[in-house]
Protein backbone atom coordinates (compact mmCIF):
# COMPACT_ATOMS: atom_id res chain seq x y z
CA UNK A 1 65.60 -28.99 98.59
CA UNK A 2 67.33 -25.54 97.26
CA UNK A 3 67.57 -22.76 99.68
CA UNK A 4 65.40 -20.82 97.82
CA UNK A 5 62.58 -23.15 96.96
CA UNK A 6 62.60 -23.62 100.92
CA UNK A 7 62.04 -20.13 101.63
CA UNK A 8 59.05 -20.18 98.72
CA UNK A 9 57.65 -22.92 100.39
CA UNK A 10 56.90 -21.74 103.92
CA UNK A 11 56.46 -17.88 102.43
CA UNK A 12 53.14 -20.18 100.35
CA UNK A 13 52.28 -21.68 104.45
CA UNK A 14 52.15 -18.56 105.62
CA UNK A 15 49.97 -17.09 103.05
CA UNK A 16 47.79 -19.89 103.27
CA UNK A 17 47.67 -19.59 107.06
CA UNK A 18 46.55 -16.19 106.98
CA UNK A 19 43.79 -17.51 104.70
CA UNK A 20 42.39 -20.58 107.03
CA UNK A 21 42.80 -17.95 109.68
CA UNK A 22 40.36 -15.54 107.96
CA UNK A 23 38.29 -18.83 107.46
CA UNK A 24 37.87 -19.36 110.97
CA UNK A 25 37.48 -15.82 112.36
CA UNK A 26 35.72 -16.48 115.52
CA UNK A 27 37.12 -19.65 116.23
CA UNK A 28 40.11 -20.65 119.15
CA UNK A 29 41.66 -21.45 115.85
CA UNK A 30 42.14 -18.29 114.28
CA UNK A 31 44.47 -17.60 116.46
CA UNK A 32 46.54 -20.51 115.86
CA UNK A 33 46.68 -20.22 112.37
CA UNK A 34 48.01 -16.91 112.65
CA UNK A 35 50.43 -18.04 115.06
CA UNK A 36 51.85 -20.90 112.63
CA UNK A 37 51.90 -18.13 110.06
CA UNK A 38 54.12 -16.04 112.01
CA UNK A 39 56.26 -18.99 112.77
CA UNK A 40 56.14 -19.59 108.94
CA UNK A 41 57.33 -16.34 108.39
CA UNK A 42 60.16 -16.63 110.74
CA UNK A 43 61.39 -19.93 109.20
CA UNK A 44 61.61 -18.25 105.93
CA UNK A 45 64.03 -15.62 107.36
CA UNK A 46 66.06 -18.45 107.86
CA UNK A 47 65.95 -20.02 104.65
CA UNK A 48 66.80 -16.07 103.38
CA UNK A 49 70.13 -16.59 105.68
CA UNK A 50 71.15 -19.77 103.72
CA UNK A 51 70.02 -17.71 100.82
CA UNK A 52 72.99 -15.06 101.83
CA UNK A 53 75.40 -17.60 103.28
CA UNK A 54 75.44 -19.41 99.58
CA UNK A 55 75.47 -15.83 97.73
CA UNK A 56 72.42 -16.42 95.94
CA UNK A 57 69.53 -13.15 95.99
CA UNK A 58 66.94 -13.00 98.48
CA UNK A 59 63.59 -12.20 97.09
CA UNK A 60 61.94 -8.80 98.20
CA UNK A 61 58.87 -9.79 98.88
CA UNK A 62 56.48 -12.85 97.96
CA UNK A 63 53.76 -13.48 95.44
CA UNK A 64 51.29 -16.26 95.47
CA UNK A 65 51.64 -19.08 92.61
CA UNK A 66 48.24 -19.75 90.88
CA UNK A 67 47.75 -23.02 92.77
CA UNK A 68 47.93 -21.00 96.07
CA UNK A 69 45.47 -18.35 95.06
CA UNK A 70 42.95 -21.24 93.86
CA UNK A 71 42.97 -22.96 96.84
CA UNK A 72 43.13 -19.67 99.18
CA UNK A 73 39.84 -18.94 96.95
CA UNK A 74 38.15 -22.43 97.27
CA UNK A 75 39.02 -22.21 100.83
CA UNK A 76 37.01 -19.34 101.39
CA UNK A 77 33.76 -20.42 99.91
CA UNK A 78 34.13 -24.19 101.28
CA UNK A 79 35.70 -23.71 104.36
CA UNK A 80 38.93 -25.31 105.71
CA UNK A 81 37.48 -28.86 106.77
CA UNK A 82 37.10 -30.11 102.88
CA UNK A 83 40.62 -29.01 101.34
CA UNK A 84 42.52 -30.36 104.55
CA UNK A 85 44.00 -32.62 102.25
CA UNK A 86 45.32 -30.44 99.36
CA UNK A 87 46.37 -28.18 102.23
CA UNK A 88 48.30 -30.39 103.94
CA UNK A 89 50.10 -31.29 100.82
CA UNK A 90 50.56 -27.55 100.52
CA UNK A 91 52.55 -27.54 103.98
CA UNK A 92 49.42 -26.16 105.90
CA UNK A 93 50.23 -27.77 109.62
CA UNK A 94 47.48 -28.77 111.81
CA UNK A 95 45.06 -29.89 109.73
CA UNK A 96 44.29 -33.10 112.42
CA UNK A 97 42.28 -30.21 114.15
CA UNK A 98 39.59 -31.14 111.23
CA UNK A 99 39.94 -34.91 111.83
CA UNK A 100 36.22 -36.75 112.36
CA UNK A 101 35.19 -36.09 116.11
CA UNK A 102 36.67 -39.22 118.58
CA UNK A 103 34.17 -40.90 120.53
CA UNK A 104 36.13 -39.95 123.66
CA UNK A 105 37.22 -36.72 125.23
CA UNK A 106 39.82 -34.38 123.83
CA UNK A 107 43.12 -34.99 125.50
CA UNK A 108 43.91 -32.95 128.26
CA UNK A 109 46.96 -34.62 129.87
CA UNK A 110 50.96 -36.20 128.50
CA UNK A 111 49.97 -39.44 129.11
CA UNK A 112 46.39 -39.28 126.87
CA UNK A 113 48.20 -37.69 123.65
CA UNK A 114 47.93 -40.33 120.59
CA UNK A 115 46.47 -43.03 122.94
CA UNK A 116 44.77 -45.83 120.76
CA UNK A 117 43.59 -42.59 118.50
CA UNK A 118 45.70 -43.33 115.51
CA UNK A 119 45.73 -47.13 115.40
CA UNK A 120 44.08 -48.14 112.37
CA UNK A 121 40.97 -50.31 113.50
CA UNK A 122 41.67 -54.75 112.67
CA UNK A 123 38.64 -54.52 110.72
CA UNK A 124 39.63 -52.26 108.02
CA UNK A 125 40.75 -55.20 105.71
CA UNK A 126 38.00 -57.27 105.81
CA UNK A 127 35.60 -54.57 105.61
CA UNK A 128 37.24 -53.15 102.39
CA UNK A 129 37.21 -56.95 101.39
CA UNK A 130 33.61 -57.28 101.70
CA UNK A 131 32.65 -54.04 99.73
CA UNK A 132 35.51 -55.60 96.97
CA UNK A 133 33.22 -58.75 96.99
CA UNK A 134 29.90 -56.66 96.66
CA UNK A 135 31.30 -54.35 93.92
CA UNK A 136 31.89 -57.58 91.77
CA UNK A 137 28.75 -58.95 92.84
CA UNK A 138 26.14 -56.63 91.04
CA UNK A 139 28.15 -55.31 88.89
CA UNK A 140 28.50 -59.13 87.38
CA UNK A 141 25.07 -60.27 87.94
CA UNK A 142 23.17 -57.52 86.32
CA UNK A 143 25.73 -57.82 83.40
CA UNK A 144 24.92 -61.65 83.01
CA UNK A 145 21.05 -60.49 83.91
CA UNK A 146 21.13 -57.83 81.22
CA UNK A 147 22.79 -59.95 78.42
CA UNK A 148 20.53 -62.60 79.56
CA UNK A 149 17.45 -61.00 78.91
CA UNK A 150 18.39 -59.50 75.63
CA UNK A 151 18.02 -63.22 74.40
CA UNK A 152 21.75 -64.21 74.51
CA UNK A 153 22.63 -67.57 73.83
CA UNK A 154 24.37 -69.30 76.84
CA UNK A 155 27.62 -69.14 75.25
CA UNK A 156 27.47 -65.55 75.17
CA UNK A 157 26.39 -64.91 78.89
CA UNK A 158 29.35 -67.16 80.13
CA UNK A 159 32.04 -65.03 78.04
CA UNK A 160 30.19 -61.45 78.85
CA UNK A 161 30.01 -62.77 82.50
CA UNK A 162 33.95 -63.94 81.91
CA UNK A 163 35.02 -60.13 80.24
CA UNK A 164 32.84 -58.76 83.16
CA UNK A 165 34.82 -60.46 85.99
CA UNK A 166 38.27 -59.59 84.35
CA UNK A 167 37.47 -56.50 82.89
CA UNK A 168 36.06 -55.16 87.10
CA UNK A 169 38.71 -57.27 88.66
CA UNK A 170 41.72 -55.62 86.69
CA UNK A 171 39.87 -52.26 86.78
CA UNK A 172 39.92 -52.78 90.61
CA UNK A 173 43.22 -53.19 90.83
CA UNK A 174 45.04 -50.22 89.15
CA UNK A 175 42.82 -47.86 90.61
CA UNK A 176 43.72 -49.27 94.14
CA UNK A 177 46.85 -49.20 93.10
CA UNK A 178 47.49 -45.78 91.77
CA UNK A 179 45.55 -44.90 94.96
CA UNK A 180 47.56 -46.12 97.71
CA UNK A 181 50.73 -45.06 95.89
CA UNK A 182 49.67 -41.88 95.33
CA UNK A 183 48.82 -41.47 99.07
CA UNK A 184 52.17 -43.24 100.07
CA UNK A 185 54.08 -40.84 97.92
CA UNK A 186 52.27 -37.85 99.18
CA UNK A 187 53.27 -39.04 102.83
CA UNK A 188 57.04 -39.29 101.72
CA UNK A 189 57.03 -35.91 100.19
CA UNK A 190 55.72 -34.94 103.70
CA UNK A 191 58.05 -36.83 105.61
CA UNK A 192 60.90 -35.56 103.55
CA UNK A 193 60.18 -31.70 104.22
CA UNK A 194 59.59 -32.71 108.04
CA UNK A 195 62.96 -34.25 108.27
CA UNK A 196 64.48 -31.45 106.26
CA UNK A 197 62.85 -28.65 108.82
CA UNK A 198 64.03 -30.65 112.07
CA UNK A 199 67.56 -31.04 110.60
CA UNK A 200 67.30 -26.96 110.26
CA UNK A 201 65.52 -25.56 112.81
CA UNK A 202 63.84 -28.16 115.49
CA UNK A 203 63.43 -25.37 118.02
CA UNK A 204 60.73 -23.88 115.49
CA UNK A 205 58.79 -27.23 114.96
CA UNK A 206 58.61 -27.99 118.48
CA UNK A 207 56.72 -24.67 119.08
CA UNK A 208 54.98 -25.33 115.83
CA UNK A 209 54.11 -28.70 117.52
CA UNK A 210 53.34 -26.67 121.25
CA UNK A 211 50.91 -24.49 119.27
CA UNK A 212 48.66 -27.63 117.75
CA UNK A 213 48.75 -29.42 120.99
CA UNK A 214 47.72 -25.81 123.23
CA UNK A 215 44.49 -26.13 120.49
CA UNK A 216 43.22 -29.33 121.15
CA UNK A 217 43.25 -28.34 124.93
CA UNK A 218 46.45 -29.27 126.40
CA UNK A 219 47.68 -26.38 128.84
CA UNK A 220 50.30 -24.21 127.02
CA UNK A 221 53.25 -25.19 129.87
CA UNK A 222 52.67 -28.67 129.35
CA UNK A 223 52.11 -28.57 125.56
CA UNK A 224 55.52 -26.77 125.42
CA UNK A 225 57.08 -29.51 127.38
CA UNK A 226 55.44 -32.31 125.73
CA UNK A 227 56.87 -30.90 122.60
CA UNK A 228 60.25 -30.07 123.35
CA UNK A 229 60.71 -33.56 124.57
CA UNK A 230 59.65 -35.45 121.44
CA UNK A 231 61.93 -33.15 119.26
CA UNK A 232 64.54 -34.57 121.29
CA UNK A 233 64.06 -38.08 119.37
CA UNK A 234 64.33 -37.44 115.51
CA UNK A 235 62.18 -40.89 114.63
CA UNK A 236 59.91 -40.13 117.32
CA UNK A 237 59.07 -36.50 116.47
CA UNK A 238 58.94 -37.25 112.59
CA UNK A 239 56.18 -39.78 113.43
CA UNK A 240 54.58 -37.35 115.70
CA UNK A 241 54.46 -34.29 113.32
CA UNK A 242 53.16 -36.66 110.71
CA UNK A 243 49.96 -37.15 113.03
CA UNK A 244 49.65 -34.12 114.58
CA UNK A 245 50.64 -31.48 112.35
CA UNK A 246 49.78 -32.98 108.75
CA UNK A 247 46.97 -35.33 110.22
CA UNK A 248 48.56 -38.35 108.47
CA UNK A 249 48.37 -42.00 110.14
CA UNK A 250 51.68 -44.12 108.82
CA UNK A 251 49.76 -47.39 109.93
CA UNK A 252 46.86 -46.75 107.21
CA UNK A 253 49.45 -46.87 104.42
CA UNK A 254 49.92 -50.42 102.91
CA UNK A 255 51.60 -51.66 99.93
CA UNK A 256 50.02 -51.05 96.58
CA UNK A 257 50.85 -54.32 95.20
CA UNK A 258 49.43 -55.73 98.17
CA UNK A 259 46.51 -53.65 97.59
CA UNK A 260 46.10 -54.57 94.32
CA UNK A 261 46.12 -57.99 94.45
CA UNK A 262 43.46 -58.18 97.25
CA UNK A 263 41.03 -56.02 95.02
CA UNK A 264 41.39 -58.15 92.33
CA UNK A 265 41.10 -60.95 94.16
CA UNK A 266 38.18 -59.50 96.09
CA UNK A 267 36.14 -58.69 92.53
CA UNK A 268 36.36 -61.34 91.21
CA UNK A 269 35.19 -63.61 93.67
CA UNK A 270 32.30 -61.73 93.73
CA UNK A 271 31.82 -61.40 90.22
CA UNK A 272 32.20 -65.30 89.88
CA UNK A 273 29.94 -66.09 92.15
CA UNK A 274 26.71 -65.30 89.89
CA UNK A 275 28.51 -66.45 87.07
CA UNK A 276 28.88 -70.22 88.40
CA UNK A 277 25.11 -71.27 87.83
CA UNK A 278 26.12 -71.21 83.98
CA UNK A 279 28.80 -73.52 84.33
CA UNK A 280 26.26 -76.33 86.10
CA UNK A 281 23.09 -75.56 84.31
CA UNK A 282 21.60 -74.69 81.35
CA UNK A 283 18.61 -72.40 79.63
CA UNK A 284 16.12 -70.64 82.19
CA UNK A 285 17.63 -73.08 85.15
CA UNK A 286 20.78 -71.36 85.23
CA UNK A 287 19.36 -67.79 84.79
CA UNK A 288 16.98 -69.08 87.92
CA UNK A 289 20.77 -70.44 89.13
CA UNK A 290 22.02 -66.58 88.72
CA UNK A 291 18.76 -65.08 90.84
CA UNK A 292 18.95 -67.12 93.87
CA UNK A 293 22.59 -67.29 93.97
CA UNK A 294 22.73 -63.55 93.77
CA UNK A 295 20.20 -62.77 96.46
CA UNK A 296 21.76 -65.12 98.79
CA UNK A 297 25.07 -63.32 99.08
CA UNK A 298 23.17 -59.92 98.59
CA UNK A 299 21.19 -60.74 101.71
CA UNK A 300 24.98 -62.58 103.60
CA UNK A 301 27.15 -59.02 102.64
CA UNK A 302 24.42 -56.82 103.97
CA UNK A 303 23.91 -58.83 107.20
CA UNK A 304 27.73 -59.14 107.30
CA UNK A 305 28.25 -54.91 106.87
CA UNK A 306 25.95 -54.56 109.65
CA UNK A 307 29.08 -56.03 111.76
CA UNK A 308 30.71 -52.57 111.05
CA UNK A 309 27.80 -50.23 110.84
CA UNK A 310 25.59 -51.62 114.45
CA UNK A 311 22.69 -52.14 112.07
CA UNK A 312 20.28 -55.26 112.83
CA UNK A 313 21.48 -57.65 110.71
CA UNK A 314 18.59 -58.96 109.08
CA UNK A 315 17.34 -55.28 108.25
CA UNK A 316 21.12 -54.97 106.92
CA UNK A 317 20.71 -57.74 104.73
CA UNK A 318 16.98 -56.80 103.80
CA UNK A 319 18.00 -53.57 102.59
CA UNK A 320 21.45 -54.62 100.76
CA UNK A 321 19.20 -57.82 98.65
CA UNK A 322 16.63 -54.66 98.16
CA UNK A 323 19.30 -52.42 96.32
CA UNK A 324 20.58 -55.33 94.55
CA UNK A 325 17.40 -56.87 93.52
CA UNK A 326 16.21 -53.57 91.88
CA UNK A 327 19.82 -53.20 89.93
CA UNK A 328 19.41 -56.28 88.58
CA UNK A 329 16.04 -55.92 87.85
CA UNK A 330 16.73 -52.94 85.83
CA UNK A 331 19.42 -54.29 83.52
CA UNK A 332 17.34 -57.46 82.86
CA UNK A 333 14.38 -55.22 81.63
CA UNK A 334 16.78 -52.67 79.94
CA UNK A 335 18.26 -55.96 77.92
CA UNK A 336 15.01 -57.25 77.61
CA UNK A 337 14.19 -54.22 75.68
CA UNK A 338 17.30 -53.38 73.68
CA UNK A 339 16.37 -57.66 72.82
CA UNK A 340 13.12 -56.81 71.50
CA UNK A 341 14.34 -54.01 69.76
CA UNK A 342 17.16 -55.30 68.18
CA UNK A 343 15.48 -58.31 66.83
């Protein structure tokens, strides 16, 4: 990155700073905020040195850019906690602080930093897996329901049902897709600047770091410590200011191919599954075929989601064949209707 766009860039953190800082008036964390910004500030007047060194003009003072002004407005009518995102992508550090509340204690030793906190939990796939299989589910069955009732000729259910499952399935997939890419890329960008500011000044990012660790409760000698020493290792401190200044966790970024493919894959077996009656039966048998097939697996996800959420299963599985049911219900009626109307 140019000199210059460098200095813009932490001129825009420390304006932004000053504006989360305002946003938390009160708080142990206006304070820090208004620490990074002076450290912000003080990075820039080195950027404005390599701006010198290289001959090149050093600008007199800074400006916000229209994105910055936006999001310094939405922050102060939101509040910080729902534009962590955009502002970490806008080089606002210490945005973990806004992370969902652990279920254990804030750290308050060396040895408890990062400690099981940013593993991503075994269960994520299969849970996303499951909700991949419910989203083709309904969306399938009240499609076959709804063309169903509108009189449709069992030809014509079996290819809607067909279009259905590819049309979800493939749907699915980009949007997955584009998704984790997106949030890879945005993690690279990250990563890049990170690796660019330790190369330049690593003294500054290991206070930087000091500062987010003295907020979560760490005592300042020891958070100064801890820091230094995990500046000393560039891999090490690149995966730690990823956690603990940008609130990013490497191990919840996959491959978007990957991704892909087990959405797809995910959709459409759940989109085929109400779909098979039509392929064994025929005339009001397989629409029956459809029902019972449907509320089965309704009843089997929502038991199976109450693995994740510490729900009763049975009352899991009541509710999810309840919100199902009435889905399906509704397009049948709707295509009943449009049926009757159309004929």
């Amino acid at each position: 990155m140019h000199a210059l766009d460098s200095w813009k860039e932490e001129k825009r953190s420390a304006y932004l700073y000053r504006i989360v800082s305002d946003a938390e008036a009160g708080t142990p964390r206006q304070v820090l905020f208004l620490e990074l910004a002076q450290a912000a500030d003080e990075q820039a007047k080195l950027w404005a040195v390599e701006l010198r060194k290289a001959g090149g003009p050093v600008p007199t003072g800074y400006r916000p850019d229209l994105r910055a002004r936006v999001v310094a407005w939405l922050v102060g009518r939101l509040g910080v906690a729902p534009l962590r995102g955009i502002l970490a992508a806008m080089k606002v550090r210490g945005m973990s602080l806004y992370n969902a509340p652990l279920p254990h204690a804030m750290p308050t030793r060396t040895d408890q930093i990062d400690v099981g906190r940013h593993r991503m939990p075994g269960s994520g796939g299969l849970r996303a897996g499951v909700f991949g299989v419910n989203d083709g589910l309904v969306s399938n069955a009240s499609l076959i329901l709804g063309v169903a009732g509108a009189g449709a000729e069992p030809g014509i259910v079996i290819l809607s049902g067909i279009a259905g499952l590819l049309a979800g399935a493939f749907s699915m997939a980009a949007g997955e897709y584009v998704s984790v890419r997106a949030q890879r890329e945005f993690y690279e960008y990250q990563i890049a600047l990170e690796r660019e500011e330790l190369d330049h000044y690593p003294q500054e990012e290991a206070a930087e770091l000091a500062l987010i660790y003295e907020a979560k409760g760490i005592a300042k000698e020891e958070a100064e410590r801890v820091a230094k020493a995990l500046i000393r290792d560039p891999d090490q401190a690149l995966d730690t200011l990823a956690r603990e200044e940008l609130g990013l966790n490497p191990a919840e970024l996959g491959s978007p191919q990957l991704a892909a493919t087990a959405s797809f894959l995910a959709f459409a077996v759940g989109a085929l599954l109400p779909l098979a009656p039509y392929f064994l039966f025929s005339g009001h048998m397989a629409l029956l075929g459809t029902a019972v097939v449907t509320a089965i697996c309704l009843f089997g996800i929502g038991a199976t989601l109450s693995l994740f959420t510490g729900n009763r299963a049975f009352l899991g599985g009541l509710r999810m064949l309840l919100i199902g049911s009435a889905a399906g219900t509704a397009t049948w009626l709707i295509g009943k209707g449009l049926g009757v109307a159309l004929s």
